[in-house]
N, C-alpha and C. Protein backbone atom coordinates (compact mmCIF):
# COMPACT_ATOMS: atom_id res chain seq x y z
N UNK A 1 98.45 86.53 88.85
CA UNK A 1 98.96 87.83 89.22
C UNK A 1 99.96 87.64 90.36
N UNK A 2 101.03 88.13 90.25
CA UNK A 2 102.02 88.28 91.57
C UNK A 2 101.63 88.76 92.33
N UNK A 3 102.28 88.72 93.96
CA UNK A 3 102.39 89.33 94.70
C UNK A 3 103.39 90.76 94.57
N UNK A 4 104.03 90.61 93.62
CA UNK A 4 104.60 92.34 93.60
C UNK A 4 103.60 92.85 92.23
N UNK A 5 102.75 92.64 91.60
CA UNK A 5 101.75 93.04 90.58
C UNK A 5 100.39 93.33 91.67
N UNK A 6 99.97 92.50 92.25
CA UNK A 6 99.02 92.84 92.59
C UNK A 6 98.33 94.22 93.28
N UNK A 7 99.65 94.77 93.70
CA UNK A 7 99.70 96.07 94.48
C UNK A 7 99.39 97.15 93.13
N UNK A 8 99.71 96.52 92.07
CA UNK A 8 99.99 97.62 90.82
C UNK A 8 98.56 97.57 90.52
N UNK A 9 97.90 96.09 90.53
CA UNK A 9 96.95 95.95 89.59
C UNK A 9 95.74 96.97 90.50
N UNK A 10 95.49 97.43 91.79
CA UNK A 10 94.31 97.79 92.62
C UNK A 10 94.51 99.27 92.03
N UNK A 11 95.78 100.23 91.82
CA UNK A 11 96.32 101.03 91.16
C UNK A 11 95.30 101.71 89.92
N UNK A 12 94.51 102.70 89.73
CA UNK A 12 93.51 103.08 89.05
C UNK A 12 94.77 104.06 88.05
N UNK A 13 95.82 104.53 88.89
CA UNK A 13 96.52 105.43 87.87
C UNK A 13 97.39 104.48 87.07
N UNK A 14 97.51 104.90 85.62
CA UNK A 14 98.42 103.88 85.16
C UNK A 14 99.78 104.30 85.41
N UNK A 15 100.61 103.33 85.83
CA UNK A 15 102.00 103.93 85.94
C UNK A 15 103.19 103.02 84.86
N UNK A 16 104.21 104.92 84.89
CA UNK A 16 104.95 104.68 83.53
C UNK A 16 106.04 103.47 83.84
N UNK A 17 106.50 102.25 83.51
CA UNK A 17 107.25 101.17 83.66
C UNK A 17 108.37 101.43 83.70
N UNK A 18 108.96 103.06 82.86
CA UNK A 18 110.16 102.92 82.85
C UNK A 18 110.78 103.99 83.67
N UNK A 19 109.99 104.48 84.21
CA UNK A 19 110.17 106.09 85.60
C UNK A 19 111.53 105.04 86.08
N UNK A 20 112.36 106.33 86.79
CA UNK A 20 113.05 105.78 87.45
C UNK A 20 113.38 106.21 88.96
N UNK A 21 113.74 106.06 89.80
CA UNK A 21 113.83 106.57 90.88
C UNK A 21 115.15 106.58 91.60
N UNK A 22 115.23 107.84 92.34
CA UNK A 22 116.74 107.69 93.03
C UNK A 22 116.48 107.22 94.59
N UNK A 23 117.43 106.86 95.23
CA UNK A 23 117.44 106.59 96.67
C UNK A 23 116.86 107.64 97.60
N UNK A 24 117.04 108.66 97.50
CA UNK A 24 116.45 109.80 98.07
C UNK A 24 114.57 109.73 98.35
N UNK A 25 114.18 109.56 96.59
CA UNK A 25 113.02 109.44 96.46
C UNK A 25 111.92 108.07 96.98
N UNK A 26 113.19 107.41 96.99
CA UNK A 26 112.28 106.25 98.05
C UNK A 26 112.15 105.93 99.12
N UNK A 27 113.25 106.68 100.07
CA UNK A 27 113.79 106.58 101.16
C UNK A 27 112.33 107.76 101.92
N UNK A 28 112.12 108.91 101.10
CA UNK A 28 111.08 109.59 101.51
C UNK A 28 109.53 109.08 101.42
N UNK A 29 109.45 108.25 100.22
CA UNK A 29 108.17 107.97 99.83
C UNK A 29 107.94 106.54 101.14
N UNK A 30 108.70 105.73 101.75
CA UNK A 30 108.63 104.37 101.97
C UNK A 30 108.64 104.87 103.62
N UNK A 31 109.44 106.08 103.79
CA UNK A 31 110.09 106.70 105.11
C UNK A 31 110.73 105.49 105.80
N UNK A 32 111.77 105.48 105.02
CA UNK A 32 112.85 104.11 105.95
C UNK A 32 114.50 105.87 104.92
N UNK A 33 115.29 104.85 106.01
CA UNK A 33 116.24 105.61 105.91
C UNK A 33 117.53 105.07 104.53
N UNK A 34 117.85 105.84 103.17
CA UNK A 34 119.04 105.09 102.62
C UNK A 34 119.45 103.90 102.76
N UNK A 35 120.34 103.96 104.09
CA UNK A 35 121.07 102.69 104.78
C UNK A 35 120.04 101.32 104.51
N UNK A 36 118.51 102.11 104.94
CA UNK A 36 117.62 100.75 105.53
C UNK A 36 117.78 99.86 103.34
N UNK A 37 117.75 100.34 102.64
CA UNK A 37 117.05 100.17 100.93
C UNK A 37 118.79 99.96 100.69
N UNK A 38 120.13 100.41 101.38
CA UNK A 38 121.01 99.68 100.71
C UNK A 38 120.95 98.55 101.69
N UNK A 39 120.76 97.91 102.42
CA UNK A 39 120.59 96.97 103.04
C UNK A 39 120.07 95.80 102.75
N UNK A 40 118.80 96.34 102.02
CA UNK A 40 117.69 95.29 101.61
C UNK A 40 118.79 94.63 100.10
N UNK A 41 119.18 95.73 100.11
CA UNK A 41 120.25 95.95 98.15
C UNK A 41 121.31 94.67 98.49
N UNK A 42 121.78 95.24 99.95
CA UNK A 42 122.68 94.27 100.34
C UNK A 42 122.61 92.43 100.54
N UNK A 43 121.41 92.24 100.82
CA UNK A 43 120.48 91.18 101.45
C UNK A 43 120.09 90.36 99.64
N UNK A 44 120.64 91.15 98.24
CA UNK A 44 120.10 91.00 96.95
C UNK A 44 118.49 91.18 96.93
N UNK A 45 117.81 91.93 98.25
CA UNK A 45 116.17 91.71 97.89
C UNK A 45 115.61 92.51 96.38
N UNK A 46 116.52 93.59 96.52
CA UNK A 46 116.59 94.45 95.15
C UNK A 46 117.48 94.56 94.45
N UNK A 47 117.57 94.71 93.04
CA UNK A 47 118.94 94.81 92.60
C UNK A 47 118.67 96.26 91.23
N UNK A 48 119.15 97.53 91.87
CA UNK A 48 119.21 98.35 90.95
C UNK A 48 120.47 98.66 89.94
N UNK A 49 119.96 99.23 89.29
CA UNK A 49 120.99 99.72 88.03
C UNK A 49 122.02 100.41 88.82
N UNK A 50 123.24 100.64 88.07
CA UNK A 50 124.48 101.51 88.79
C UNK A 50 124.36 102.57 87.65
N UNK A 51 124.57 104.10 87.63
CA UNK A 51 125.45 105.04 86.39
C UNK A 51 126.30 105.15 87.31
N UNK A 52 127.57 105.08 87.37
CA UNK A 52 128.61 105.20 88.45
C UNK A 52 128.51 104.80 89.58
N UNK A 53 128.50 105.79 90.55
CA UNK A 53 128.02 105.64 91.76
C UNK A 53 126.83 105.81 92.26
N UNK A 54 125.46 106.09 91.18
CA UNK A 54 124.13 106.67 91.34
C UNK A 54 123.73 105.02 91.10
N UNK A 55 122.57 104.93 92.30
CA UNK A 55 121.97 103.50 92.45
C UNK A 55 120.34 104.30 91.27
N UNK A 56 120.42 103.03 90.21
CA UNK A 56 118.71 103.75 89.54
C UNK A 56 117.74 102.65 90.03
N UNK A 57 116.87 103.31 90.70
CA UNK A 57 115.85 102.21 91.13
C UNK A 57 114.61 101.92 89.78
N UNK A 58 114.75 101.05 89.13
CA UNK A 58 112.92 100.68 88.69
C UNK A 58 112.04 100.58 89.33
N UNK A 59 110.69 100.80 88.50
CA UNK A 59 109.29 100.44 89.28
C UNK A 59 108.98 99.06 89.74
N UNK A 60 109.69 98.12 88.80
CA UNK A 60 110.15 96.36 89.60
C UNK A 60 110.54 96.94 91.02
N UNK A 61 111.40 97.52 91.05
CA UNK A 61 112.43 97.37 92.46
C UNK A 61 111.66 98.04 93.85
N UNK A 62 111.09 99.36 93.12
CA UNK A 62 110.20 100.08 93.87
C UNK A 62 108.72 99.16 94.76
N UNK A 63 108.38 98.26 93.66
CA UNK A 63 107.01 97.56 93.92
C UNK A 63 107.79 96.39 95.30
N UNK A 64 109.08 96.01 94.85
CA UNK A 64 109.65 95.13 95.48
C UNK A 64 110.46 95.61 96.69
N UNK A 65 110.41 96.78 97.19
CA UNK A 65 110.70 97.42 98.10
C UNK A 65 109.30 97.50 98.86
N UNK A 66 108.27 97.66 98.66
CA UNK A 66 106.75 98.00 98.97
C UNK A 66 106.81 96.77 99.76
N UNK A 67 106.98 95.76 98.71
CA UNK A 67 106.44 94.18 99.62
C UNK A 67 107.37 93.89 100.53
N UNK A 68 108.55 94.13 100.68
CA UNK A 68 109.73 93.57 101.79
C UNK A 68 109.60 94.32 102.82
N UNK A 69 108.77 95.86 102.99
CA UNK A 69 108.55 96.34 103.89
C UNK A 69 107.39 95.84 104.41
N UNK A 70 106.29 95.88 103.67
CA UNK A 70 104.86 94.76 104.35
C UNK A 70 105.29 93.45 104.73
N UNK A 71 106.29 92.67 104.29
CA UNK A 71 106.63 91.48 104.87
C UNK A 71 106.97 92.20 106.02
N UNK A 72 107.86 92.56 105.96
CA UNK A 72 108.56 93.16 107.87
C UNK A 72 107.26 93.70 108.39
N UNK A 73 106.75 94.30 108.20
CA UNK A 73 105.66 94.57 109.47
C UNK A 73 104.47 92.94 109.64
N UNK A 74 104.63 92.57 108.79
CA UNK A 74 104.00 91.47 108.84
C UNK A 74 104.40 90.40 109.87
N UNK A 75 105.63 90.19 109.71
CA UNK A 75 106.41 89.53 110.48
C UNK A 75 107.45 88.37 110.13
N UNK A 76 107.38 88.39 108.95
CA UNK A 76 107.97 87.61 107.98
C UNK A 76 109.25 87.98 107.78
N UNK A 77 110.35 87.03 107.83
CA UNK A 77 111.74 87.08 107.95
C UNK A 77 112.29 87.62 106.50
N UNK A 78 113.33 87.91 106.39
CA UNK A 78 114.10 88.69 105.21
C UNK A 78 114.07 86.94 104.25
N UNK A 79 114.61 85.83 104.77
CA UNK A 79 114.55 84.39 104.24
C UNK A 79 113.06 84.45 103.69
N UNK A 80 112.19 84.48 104.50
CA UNK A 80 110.83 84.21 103.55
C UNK A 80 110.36 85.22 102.52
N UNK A 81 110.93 86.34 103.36
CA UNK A 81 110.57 87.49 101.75
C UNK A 81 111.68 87.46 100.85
N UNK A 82 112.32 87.18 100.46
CA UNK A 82 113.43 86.79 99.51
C UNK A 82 112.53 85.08 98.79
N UNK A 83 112.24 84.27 99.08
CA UNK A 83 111.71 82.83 98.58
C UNK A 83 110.67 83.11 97.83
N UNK A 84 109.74 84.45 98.52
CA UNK A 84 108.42 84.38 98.11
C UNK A 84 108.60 85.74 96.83
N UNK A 85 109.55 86.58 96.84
CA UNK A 85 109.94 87.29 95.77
C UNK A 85 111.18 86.79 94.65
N UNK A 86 111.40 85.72 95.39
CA UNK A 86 111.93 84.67 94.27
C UNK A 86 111.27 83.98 93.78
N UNK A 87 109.82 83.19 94.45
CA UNK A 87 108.83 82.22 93.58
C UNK A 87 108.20 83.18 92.26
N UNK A 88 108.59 84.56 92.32
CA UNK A 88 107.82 84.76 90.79
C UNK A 88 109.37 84.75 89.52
N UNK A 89 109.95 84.37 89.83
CA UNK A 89 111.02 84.38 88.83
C UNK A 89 110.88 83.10 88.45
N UNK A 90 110.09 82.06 89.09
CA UNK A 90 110.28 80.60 88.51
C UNK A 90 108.58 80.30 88.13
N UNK A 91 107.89 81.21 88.16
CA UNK A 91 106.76 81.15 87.84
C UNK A 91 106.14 82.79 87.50
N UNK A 92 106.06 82.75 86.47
CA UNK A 92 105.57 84.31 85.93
C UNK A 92 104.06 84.73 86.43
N UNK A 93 102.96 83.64 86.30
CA UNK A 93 102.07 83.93 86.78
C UNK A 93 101.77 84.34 88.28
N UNK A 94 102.36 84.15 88.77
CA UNK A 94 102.35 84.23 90.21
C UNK A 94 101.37 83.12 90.87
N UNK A 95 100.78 81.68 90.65
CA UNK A 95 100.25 81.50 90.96
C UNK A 95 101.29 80.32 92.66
N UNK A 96 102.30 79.99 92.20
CA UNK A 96 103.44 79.36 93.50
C UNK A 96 103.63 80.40 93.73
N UNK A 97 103.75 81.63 93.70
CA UNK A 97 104.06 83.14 94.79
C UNK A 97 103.02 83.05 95.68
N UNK A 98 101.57 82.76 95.30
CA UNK A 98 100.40 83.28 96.01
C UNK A 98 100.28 82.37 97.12
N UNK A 99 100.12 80.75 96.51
CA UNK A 99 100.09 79.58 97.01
C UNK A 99 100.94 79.37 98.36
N UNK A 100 101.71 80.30 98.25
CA UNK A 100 103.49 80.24 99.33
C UNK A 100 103.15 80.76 100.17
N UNK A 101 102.35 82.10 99.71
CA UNK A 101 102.16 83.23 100.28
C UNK A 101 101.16 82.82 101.17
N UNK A 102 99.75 82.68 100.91
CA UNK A 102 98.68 81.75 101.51
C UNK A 102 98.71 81.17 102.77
N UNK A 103 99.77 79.98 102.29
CA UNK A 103 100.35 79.33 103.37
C UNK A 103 100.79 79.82 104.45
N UNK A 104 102.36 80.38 103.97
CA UNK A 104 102.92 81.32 105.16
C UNK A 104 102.15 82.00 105.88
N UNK A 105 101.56 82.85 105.14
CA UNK A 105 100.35 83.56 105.89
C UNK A 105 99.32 82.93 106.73
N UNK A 106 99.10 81.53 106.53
CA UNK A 106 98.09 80.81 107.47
C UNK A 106 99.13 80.37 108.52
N UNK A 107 99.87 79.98 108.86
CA UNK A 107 101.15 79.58 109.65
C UNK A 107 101.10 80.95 110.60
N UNK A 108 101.57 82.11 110.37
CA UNK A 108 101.73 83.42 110.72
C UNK A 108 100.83 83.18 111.59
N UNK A 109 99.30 83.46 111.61
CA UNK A 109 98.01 83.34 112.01
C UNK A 109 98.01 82.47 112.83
N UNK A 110 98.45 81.66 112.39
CA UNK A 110 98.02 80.05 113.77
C UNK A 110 99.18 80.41 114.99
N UNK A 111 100.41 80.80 114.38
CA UNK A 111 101.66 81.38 115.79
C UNK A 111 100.89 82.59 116.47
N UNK A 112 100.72 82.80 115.99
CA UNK A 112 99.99 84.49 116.69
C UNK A 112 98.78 83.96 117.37
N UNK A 113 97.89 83.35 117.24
CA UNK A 113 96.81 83.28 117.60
C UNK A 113 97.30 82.14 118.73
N UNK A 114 98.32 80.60 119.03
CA UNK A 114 99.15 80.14 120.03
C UNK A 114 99.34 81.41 120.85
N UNK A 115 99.96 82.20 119.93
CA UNK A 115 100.77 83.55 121.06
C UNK A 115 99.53 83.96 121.93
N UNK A 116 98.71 84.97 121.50
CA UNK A 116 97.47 85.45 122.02
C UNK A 116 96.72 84.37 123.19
N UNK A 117 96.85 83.30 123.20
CA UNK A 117 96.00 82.39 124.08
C UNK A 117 97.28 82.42 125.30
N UNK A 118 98.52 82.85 124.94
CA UNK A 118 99.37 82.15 125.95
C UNK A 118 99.37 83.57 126.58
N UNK A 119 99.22 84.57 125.92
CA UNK A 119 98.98 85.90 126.69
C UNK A 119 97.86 86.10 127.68
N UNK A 120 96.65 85.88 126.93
CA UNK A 120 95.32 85.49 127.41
C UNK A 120 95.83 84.94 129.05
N UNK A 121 96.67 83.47 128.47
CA UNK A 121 96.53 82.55 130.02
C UNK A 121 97.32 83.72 131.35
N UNK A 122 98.36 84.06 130.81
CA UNK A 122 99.39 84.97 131.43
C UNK A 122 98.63 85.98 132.26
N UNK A 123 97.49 86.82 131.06
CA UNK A 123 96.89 88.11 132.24
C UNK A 123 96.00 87.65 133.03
N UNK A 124 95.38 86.21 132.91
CA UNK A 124 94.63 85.84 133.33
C UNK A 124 94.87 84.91 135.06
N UNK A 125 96.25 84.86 135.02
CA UNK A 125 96.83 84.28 135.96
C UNK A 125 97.57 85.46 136.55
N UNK A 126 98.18 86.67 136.28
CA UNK A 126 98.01 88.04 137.04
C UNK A 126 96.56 88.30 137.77
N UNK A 127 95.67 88.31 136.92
CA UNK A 127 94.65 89.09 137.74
C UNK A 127 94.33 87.86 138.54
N UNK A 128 94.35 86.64 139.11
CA UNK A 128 94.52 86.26 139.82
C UNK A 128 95.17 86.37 141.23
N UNK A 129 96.71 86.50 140.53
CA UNK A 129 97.26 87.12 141.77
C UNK A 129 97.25 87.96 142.07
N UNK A 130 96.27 89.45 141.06
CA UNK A 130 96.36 90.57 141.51
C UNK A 130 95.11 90.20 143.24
N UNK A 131 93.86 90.01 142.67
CA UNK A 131 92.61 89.64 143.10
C UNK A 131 93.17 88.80 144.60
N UNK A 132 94.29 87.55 144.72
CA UNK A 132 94.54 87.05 145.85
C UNK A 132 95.28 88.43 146.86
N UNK A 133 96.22 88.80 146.07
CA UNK A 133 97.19 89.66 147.09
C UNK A 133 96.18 90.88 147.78
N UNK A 134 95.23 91.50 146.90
CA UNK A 134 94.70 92.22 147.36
C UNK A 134 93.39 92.15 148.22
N UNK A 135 93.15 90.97 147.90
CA UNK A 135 92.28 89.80 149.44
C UNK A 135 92.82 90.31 150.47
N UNK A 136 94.31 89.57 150.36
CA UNK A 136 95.29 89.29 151.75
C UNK A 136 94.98 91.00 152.31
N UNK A 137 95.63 91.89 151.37
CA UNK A 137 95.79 92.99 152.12
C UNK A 137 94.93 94.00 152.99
N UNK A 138 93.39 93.97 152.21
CA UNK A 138 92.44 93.95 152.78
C UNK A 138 91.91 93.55 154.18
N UNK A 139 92.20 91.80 153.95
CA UNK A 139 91.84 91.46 155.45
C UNK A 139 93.03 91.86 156.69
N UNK A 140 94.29 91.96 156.17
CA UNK A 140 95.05 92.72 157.24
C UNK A 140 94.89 94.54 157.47
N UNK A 141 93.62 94.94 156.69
CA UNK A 141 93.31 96.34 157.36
C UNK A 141 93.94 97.46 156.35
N UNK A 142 94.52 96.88 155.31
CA UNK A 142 95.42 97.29 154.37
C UNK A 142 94.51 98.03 153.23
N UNK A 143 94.25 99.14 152.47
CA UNK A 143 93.92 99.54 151.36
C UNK A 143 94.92 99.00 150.33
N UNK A 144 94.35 98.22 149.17
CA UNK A 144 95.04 97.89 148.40
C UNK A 144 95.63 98.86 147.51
N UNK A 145 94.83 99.70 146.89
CA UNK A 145 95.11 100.93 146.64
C UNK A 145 95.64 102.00 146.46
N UNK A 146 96.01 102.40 147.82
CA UNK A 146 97.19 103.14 148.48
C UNK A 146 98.46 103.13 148.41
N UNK A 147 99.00 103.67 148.12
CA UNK A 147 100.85 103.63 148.45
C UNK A 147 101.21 103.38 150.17
């Protein structure tokens, strides 16, 4: 199963494959702005149909709009969400999408969790100096407290 299927497969309603959607309607449903979905358009993360000047979105494009926004809050670069929504074009099953995915995702976790300890050390070396300065001020008669 892909990573742009899998979102479909938890999905109890069946949905029609060939619905189509305009920019308007996704821009509300996703709440990112036009600009943000021709951007992604721009970037090739999606590639919709043209009737003239009317962009037609599919439920491919839609599902694939879903995941490039969870990559971004995730933290995952436009480069890795583009590789990892490209590994299902070279593998239908999705099983090198997941495998990628996995990974990256354990990587993600291990930076963040570096991050968090270096934060950790950081407040932990404030309240230090909070705890010294307000020693000092104390023993000079000082309310720390106070303005």
């Amino acid at each position: 199963m892909s990573v742009a299927a899998s979102s479909s497969a938890k999905s109890a309603v069946p949905r029609d494959t060939q619905r189509i959607y305009s920019i308007a309607e996704l821009s509300r449903e996703f709440a990112i702005t036009p600009r943000t979905i021709r951007f992604y358009e721009d970037e090739g993360l999606i590639k919709p149909r043209r009737q003239g000047m009317t962009r037609l979105y599919s439920v491919g494009d839609r599902t694939r709009l879903g995941w490039i926004l969870r990559g971004k809050r995730l933290g995952f670069s436009l480069a890795e969400i583009r590789e990892l929504l490209d590994l299902y074009q070279v593998d239908r099953t999705g099983v090198q999408q997941l495998r990628e995915l996995l990974r990256r995702s354990q990587l993600h976790i291990a930076d963040l969790e570096r991050k968090r300890a270096d934060l950790d050390q950081h407040i932990n070396e404030f309240r230090e100096v909070e705890n010294q300065v307000s020693a000092e001020l104390r023993q000079r008669g000082v309310d720390p407290e106070s303005d």
